[in-house]
C-alpha atoms as a PDB file:
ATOM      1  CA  UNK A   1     228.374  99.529 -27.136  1.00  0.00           C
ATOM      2  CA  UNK A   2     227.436  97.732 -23.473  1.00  0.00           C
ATOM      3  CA  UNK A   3     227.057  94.039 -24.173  1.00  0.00           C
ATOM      4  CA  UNK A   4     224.744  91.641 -21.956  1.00  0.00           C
ATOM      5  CA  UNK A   5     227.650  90.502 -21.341  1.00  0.00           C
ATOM      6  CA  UNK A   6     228.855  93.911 -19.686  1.00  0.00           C
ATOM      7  CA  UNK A   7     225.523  94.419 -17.997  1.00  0.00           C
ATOM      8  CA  UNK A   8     226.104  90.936 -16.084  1.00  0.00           C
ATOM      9  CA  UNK A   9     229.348  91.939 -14.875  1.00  0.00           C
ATOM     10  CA  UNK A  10     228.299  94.889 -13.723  1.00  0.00           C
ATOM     11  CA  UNK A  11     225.453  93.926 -11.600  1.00  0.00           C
ATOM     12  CA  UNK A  12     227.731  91.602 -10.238  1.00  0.00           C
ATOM     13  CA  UNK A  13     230.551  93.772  -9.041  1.00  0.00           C
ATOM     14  CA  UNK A  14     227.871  95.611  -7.098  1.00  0.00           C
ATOM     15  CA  UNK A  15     226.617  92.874  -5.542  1.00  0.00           C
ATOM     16  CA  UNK A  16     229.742  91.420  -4.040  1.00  0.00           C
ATOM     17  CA  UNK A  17     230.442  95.110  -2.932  1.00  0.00           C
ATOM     18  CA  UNK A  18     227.449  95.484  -1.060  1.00  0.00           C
ATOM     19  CA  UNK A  19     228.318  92.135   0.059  1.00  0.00           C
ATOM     20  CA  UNK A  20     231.318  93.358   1.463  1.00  0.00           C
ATOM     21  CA  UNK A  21     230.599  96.029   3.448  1.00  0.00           C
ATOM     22  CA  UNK A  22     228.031  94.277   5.021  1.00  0.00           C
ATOM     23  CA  UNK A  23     230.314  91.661   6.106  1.00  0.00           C
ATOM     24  CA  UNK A  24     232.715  94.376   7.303  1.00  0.00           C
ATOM     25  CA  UNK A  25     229.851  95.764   9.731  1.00  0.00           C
ATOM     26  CA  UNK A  26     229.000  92.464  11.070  1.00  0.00           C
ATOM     27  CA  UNK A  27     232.659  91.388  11.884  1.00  0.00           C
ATOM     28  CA  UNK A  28     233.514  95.063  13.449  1.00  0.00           C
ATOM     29  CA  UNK A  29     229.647  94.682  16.164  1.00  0.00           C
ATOM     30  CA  UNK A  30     231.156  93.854  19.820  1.00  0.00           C
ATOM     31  CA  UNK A  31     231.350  90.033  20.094  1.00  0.00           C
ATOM     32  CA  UNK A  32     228.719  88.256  22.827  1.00  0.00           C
ATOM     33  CA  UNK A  33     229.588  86.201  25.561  1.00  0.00           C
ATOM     34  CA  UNK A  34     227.542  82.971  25.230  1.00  0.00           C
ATOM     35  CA  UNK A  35     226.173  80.805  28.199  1.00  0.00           C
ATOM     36  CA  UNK A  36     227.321  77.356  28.040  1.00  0.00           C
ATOM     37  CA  UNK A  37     224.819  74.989  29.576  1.00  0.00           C
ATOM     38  CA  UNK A  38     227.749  73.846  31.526  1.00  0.00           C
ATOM     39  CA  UNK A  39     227.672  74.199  34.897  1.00  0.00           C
ATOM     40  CA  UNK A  40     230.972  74.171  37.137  1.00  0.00           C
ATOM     41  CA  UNK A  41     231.919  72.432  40.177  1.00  0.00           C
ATOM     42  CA  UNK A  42     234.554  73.382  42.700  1.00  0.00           C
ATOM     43  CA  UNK A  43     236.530  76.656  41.560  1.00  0.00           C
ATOM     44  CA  UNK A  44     235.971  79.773  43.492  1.00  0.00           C
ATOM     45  CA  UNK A  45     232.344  80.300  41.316  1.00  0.00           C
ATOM     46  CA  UNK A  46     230.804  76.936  41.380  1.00  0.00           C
ATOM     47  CA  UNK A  47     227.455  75.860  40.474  1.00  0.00           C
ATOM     48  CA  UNK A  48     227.640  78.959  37.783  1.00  0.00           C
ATOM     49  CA  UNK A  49     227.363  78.441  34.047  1.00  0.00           C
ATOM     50  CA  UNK A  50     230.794  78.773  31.808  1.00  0.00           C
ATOM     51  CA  UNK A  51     230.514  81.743  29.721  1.00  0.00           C
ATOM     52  CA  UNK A  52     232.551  81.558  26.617  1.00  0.00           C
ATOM     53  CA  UNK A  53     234.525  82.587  24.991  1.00  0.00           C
ATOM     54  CA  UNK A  54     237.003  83.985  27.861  1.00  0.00           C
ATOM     55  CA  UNK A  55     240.467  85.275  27.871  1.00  0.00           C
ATOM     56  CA  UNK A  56     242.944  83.502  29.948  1.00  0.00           C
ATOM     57  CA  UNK A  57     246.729  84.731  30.351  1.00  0.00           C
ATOM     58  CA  UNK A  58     246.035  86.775  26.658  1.00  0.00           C
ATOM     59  CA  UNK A  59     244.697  83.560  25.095  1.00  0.00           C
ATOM     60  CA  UNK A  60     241.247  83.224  24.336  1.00  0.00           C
ATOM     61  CA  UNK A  61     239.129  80.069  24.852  1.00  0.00           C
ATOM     62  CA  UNK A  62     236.083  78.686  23.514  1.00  0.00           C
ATOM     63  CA  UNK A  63     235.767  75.705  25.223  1.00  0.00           C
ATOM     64  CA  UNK A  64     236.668  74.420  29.129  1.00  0.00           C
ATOM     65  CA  UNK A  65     240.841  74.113  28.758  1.00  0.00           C
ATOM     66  CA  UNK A  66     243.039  71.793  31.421  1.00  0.00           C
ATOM     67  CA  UNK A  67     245.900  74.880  31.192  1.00  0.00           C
ATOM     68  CA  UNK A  68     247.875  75.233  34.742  1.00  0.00           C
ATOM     69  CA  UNK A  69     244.768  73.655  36.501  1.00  0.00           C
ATOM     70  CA  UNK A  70     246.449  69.800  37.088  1.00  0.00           C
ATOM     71  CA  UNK A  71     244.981  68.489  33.572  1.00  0.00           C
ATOM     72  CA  UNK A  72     241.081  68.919  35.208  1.00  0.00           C
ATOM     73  CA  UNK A  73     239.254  71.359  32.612  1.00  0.00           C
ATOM     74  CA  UNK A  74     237.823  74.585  33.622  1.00  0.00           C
ATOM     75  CA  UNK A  75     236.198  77.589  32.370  1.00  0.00           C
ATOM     76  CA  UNK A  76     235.657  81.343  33.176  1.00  0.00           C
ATOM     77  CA  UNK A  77     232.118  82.340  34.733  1.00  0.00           C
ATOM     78  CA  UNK A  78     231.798  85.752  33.805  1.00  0.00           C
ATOM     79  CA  UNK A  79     232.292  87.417  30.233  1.00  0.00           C
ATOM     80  CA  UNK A  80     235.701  89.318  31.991  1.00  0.00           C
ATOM     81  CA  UNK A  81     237.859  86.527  33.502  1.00  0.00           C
ATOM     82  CA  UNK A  82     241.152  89.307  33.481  1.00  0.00           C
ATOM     83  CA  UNK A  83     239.306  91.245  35.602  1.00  0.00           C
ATOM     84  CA  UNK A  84     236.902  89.265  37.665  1.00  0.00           C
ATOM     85  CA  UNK A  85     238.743  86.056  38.321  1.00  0.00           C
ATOM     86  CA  UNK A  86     236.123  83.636  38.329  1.00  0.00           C
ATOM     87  CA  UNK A  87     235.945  80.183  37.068  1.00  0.00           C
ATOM     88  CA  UNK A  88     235.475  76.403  37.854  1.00  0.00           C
ATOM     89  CA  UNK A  89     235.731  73.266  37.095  1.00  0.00           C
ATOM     90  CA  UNK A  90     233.980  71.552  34.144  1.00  0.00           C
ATOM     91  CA  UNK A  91     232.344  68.091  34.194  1.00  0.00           C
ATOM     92  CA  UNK A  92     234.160  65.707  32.391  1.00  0.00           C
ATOM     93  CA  UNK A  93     233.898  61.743  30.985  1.00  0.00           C
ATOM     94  CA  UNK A  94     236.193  59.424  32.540  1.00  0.00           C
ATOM     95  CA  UNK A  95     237.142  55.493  31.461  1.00  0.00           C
ATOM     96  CA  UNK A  96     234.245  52.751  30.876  1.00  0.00           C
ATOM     97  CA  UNK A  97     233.730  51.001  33.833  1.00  0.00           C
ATOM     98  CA  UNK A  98     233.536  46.864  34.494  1.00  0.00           C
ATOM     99  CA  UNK A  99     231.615  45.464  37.470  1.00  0.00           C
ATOM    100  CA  UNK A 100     229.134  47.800  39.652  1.00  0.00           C
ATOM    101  CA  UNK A 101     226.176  48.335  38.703  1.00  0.00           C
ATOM    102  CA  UNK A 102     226.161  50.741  36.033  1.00  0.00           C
ATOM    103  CA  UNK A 103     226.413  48.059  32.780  1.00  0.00           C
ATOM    104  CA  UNK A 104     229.884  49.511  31.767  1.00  0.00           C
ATOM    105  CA  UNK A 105     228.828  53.248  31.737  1.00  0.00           C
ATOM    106  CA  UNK A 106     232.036  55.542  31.843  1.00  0.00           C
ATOM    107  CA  UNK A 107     232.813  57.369  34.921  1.00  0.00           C
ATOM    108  CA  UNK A 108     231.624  61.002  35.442  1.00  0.00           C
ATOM    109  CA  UNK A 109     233.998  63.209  36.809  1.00  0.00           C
ATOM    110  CA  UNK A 110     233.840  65.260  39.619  1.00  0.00           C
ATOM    111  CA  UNK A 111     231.361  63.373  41.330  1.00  0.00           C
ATOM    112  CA  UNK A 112     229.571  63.420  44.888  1.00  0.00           C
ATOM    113  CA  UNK A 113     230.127  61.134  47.383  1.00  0.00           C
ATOM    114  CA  UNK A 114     229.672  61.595  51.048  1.00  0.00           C
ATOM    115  CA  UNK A 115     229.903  65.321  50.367  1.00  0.00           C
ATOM    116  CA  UNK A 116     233.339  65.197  48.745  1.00  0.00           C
ATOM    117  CA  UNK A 117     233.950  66.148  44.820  1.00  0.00           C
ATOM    118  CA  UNK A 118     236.400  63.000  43.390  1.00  0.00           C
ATOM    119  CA  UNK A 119     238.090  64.199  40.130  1.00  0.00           C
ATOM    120  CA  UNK A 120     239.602  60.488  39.338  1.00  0.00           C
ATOM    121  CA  UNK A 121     238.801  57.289  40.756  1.00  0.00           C
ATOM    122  CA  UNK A 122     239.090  56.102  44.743  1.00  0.00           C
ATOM    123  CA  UNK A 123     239.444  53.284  46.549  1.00  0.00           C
ATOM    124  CA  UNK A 124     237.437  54.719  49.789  1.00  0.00           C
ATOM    125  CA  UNK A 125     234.544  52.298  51.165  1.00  0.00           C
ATOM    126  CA  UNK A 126     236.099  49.715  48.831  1.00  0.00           C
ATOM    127  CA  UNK A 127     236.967  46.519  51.007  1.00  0.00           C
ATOM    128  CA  UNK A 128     238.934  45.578  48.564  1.00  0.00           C
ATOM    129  CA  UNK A 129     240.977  48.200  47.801  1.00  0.00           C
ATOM    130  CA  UNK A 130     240.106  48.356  44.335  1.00  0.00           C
ATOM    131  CA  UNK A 131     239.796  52.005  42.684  1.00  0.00           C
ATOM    132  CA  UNK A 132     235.824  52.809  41.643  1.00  0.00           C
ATOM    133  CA  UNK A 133     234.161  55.536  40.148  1.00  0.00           C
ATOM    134  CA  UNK A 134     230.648  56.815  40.236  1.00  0.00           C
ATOM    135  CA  UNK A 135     228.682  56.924  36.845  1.00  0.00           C
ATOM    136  CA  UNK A 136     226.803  59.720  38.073  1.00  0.00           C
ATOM    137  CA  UNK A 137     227.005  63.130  39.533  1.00  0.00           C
ATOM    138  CA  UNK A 138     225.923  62.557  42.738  1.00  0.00           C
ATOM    139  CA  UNK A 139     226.436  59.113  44.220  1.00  0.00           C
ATOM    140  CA  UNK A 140     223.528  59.807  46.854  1.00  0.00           C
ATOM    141  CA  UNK A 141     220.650  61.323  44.448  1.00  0.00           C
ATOM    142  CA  UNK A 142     221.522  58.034  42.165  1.00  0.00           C
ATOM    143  CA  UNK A 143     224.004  55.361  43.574  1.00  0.00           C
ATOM    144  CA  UNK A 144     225.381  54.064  40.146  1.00  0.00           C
ATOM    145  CA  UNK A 145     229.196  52.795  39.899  1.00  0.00           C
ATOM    146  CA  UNK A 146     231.348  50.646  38.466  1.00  0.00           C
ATOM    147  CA  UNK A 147     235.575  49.713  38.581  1.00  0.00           C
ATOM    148  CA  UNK A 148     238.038  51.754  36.637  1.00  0.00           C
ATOM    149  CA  UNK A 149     240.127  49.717  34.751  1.00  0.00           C
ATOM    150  CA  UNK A 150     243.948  49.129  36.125  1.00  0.00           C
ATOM    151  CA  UNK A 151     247.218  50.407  34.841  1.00  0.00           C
ATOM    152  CA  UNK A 152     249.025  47.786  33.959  1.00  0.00           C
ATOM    153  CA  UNK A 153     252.032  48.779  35.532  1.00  0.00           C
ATOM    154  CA  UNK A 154     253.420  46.674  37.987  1.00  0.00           C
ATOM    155  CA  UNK A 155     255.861  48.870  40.546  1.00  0.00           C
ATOM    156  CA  UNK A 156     259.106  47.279  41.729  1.00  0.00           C
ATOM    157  CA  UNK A 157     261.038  48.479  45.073  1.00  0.00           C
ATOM    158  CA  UNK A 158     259.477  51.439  46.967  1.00  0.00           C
ATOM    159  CA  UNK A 159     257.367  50.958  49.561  1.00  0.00           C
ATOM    160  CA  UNK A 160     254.278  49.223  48.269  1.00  0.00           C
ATOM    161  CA  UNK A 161     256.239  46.684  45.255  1.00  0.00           C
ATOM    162  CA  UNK A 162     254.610  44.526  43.660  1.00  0.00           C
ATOM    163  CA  UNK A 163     251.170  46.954  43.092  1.00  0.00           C
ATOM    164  CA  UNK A 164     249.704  48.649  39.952  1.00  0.00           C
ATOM    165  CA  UNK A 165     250.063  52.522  39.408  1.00  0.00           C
ATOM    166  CA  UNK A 166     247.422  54.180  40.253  1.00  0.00           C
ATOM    167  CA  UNK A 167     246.653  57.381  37.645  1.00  0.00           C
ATOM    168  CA  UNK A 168     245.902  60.094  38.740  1.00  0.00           C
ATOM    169  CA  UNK A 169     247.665  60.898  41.771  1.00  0.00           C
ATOM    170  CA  UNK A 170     248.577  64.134  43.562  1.00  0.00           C
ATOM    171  CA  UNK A 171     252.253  64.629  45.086  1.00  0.00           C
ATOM    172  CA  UNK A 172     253.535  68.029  45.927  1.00  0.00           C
ATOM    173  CA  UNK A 173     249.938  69.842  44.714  1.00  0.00           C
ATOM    174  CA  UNK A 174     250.897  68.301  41.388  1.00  0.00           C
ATOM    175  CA  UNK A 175     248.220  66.012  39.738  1.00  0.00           C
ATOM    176  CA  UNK A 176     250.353  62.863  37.608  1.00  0.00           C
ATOM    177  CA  UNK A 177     248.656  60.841  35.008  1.00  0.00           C
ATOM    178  CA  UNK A 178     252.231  58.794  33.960  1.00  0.00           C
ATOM    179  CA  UNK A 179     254.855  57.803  36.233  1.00  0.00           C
ATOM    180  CA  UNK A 180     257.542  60.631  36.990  1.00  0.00           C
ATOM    181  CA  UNK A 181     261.337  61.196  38.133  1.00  0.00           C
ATOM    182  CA  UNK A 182     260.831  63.853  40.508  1.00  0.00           C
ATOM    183  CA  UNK A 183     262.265  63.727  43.719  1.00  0.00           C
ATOM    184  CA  UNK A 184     263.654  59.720  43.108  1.00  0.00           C
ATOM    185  CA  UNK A 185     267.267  60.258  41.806  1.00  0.00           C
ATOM    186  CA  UNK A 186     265.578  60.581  37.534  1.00  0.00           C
ATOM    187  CA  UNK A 187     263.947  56.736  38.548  1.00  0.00           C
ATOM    188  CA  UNK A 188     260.293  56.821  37.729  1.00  0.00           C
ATOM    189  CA  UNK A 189     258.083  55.899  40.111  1.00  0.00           C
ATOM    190  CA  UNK A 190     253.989  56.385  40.583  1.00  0.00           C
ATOM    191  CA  UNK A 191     251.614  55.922  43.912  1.00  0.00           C
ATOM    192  CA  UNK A 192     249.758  52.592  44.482  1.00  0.00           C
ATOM    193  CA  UNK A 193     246.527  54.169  46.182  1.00  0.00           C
ATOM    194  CA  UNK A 194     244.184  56.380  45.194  1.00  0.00           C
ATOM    195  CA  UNK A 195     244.953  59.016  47.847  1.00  0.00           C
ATOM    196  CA  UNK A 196     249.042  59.592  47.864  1.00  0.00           C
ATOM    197  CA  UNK A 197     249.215  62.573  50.341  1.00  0.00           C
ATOM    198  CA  UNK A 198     247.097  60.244  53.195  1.00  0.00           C
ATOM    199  CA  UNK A 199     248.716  56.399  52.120  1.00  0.00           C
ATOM    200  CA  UNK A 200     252.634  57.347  51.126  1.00  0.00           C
ATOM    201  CA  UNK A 201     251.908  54.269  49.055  1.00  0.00           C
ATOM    202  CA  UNK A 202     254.062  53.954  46.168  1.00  0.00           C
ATOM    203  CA  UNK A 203     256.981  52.316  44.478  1.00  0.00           C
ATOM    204  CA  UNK A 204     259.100  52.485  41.149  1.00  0.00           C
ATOM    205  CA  UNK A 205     257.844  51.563  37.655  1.00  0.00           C
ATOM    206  CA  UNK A 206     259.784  49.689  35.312  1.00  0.00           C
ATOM    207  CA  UNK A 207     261.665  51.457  32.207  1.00  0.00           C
ATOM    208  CA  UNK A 208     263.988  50.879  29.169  1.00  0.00           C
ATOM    209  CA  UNK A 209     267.570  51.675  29.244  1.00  0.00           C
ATOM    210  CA  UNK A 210     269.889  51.502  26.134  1.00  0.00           C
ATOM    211  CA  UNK A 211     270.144  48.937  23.592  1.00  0.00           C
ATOM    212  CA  UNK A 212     272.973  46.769  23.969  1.00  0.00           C
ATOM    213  CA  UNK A 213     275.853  45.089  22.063  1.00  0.00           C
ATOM    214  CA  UNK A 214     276.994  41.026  22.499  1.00  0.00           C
ATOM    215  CA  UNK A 215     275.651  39.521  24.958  1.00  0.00           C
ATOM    216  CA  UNK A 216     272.329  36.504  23.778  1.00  0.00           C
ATOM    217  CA  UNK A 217     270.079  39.333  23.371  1.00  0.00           C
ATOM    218  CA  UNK A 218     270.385  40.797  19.743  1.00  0.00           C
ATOM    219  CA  UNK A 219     271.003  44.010  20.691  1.00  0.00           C
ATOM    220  CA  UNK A 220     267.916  44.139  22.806  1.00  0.00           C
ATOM    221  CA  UNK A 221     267.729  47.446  25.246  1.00  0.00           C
ATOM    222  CA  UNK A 222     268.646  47.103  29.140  1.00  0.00           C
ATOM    223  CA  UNK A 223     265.004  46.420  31.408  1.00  0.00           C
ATOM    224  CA  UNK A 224     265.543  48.611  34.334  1.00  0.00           C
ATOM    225  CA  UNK A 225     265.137  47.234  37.088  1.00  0.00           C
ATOM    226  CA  UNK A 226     266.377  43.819  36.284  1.00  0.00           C
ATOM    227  CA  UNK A 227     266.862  41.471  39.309  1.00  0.00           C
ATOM    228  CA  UNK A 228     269.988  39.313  39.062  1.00  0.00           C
ATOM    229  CA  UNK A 229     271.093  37.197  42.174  1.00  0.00           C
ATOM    230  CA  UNK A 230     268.256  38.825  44.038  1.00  0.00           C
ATOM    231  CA  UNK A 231     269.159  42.554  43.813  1.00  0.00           C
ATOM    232  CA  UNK A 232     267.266  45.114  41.745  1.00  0.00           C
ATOM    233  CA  UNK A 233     269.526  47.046  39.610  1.00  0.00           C
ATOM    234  CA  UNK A 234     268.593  50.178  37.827  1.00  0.00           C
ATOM    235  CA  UNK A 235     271.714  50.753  36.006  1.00  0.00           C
ATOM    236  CA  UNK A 236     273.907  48.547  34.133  1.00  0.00           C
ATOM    237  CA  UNK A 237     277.145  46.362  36.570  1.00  0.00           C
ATOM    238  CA  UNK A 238     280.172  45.069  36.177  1.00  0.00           C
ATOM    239  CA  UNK A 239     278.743  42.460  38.987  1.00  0.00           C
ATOM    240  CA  UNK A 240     279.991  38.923  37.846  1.00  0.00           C
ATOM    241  CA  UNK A 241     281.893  40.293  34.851  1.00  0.00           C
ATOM    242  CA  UNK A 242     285.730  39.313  34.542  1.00  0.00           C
ATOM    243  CA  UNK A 243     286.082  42.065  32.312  1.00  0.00           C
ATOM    244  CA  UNK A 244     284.626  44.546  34.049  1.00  0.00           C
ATOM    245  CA  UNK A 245     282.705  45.576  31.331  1.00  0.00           C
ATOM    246  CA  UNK A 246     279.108  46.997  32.196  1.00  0.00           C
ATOM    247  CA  UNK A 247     276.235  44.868  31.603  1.00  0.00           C
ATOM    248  CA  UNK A 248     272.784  44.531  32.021  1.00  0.00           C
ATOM    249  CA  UNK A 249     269.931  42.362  31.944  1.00  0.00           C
ATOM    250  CA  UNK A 250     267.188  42.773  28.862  1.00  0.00           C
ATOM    251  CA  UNK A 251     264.569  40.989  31.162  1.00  0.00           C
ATOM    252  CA  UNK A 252     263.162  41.802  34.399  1.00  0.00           C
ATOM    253  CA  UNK A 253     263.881  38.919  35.796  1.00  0.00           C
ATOM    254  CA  UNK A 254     267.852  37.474  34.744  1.00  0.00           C
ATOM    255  CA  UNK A 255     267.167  33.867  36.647  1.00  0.00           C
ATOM    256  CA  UNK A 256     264.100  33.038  34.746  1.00  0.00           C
ATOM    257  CA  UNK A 257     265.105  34.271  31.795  1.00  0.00           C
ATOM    258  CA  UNK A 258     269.173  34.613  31.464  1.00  0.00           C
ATOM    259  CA  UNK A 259     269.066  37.335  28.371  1.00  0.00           C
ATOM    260  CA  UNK A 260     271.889  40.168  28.866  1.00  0.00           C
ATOM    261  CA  UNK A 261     274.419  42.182  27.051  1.00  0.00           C
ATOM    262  CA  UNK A 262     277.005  44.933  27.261  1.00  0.00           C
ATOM    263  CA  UNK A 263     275.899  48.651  27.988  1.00  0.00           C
ATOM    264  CA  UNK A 264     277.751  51.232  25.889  1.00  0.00           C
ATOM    265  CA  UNK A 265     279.925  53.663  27.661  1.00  0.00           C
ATOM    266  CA  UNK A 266     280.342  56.829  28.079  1.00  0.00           C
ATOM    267  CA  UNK A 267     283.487  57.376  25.941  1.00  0.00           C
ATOM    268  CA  UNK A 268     284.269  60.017  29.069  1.00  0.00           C
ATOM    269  CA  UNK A 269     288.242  58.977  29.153  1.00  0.00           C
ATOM    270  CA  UNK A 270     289.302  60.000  33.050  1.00  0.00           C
ATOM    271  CA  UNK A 271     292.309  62.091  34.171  1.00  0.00           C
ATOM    272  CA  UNK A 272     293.728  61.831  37.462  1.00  0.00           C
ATOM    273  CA  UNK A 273     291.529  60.565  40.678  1.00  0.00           C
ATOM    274  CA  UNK A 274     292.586  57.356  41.745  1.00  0.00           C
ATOM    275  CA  UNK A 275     291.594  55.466  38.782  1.00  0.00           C
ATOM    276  CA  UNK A 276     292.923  57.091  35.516  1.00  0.00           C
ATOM    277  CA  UNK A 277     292.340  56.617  32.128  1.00  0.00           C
ATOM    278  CA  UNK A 278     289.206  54.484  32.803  1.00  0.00           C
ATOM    279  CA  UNK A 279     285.374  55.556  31.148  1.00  0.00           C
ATOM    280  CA  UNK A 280     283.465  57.347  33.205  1.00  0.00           C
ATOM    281  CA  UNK A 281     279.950  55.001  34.282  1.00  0.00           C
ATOM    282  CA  UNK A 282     276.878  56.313  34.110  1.00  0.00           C
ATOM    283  CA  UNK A 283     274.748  56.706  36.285  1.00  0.00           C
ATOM    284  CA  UNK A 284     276.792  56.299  39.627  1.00  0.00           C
ATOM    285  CA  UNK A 285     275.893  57.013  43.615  1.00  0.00           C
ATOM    286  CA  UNK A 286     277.416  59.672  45.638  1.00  0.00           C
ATOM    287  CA  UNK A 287     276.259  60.911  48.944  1.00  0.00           C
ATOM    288  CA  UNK A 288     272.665  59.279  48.473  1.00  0.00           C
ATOM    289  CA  UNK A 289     272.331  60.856  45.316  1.00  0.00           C
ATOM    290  CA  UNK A 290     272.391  59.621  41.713  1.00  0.00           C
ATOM    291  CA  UNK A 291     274.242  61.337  38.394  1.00  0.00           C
ATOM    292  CA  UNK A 292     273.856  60.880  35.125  1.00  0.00           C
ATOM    293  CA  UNK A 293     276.993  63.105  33.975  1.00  0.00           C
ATOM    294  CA  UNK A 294     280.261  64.522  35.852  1.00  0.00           C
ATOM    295  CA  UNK A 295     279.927  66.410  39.018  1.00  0.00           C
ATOM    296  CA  UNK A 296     281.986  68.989  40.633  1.00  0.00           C
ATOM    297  CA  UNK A 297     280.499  68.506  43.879  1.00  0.00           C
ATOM    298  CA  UNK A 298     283.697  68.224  46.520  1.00  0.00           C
ATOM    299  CA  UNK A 299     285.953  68.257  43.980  1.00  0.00           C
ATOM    300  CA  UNK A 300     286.926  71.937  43.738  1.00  0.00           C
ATOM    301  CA  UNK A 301     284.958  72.757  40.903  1.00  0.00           C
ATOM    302  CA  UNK A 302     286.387  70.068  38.788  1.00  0.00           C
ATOM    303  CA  UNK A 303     284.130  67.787  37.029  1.00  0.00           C
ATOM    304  CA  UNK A 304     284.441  64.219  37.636  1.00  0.00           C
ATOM    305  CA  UNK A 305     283.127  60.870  37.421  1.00  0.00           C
ATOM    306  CA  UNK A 306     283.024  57.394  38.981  1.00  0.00           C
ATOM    307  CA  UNK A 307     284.528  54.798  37.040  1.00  0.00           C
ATOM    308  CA  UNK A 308     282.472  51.860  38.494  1.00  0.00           C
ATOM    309  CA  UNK A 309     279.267  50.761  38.536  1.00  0.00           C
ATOM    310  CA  UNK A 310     279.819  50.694  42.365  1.00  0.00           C
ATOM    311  CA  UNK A 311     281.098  54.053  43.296  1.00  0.00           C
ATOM    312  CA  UNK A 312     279.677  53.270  47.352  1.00  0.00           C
ATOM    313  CA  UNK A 313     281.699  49.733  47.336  1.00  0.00           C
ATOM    314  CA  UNK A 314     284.875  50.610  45.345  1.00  0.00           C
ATOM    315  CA  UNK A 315     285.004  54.302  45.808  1.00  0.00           C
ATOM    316  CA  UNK A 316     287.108  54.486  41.976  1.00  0.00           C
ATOM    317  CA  UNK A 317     286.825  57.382  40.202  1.00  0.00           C
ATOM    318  CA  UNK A 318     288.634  60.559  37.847  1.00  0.00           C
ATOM    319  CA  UNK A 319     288.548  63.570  36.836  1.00  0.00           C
ATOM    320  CA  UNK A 320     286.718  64.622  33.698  1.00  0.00           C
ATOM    321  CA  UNK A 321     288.528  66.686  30.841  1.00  0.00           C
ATOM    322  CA  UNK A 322     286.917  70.043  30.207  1.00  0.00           C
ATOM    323  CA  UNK A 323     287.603  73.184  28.202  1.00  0.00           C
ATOM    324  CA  UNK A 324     288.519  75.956  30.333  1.00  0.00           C
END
């Protein structure tokens, strides 16, 4: 005999069958192509709306993305980017600014000014030299600005020491928002100016090397560069050390502050050379260039090492064991 009970149950398999299929139908329709409201700049398709979502290298996106396009988000402008190819730039929200005239409003980004697109902050028309944004669009339809804030980081050597980084900034079609190695023997280094490729402006940014051992620092780690006796160094010396142990300073500047202690080595035991049985030291100079392991360069393909801190001045070095 069917219970109430049964009946319920019953009704309420159906239901959630029904339900089912329905769903099914709904997920298997052809999915639409929404228009954004946002409108692109720059690309090959501005001034067109984004159309999402799009399919980009057999990902799809519902939102601008900052993939292989320098960290600047962009979007697709047609509902078949794969075969169409078109796209652009997206708006986007910089930093609050301070100053100007624009009561601490953040920067818009890209914006107009005398009919060039900025995509970070400039230091054009700026007496003094100090980077600006718009808060606006267009600078001309509505002149509203105001100062990005600085970096912070205070370059040393280069060409242009003593100056903050300035992030973003383009070198070799690449866009940088931190300081880099490339191309400056693994030291990091970032441009001064707003506009690298026209100013060359730019010098190398300070960094943290190893912790050390003895010394008056605790164990502190090595500031790189650390000036001692008015050189920069941006490795640890055996400078002014009896024992030829390597050294470094753990503050930038060793004179007003004497705090130092011994690098660890390399535990790289040399063979042969002209200096034997001595630890390889990392990194050393050869030819203008800088390693940070053994090199077989003009040795006949065997690794070695230098076994200074000096290799230009004292030209000692070994070779480096290796399994054959």
């Amino acid at each position: 005999m069917r219970t109430d009970e049964n009946k319920k149950m019953e009704a309420l398999g159906g239901f959630c069958s029904s339900f089912y299929i329905l769903c099914c139908i709904i997920l298997s329709l052809p999915a639409s192509n929404i228009v954004s409201g946002v409108v692109t700049v720059g690309g090959n398709d501005p001034g067109k709306e984004c159309v999402f979502p799009f399919v980009y290298d057999k990902n799809t996106y519902f939102e601008c993305t900052t993939i292989n396009n320098n960290r600047i988000p962009w979007c697709a402008t047609t509902s078949d980017y794969p075969q169409d190819k078109k796209w652009g730039n997206c708006p986007f929200t910089g930093p609050s600014t301070t100053g100007g005239n624009s009561n601490g409003a953040p920067c818009q980004f890209p914006f107009k000014y005398k009919n060039k697109d900025y995509y970070n902050c400039t230091t054009d028309s700026e007496k003094s030299k100090r980077l600006w944004c718009a808060t606006t669009s267009d600078y001309a339809q509505d002149p509203k600005w105001g100062y990005c804030p600085t970096s912070g980081v205070v370059t040393v050597g280069g060409n242009d020491p003593g100056k903050e980084c300035v992030f973003p900034f383009v070198y070799d079609k690449n866009t940088y928002f931190e300081c880099t190695t490339i191309n400056n023997n693994r030291i990091p280094w970032c441009a001064t100016t707003s506009d690298y490729p026209q100013d060359q402006k730019w010098g190398n940014c300070p960094f943290t090397g190893p912790s050390t051992t003895g010394g008056n620092s605790n164990g502190a780690p090595c500031q790189f560069p650390f000036k001692y006796k008015n050189k920069d160094y941006y490795n640890c010396t055996t400078d002014s050390e009896k024992s030829k142990r390597l050294w470094c300073a753990t503050t930038s500047d060793y004179a007003q502050d004497p705090k130092w202690g011994y690098c660890p080595t390399s535990g790289i035991v040399t063979v042969g050379g002209n200096d034997p049985g001595k630890q390889c030291v990392f990194p050393f100079v050869y030819e203008k260039k800088m390693y940070f392991e053994c090199t077989t360069i003009n040795n006949e393909n065997i690794p070695w090492c230098a076994t200074t801190s000096d290799y230009t001045q004292d030209k000692k070095w070994g070779n480096c064991p290796f399994t054959g």
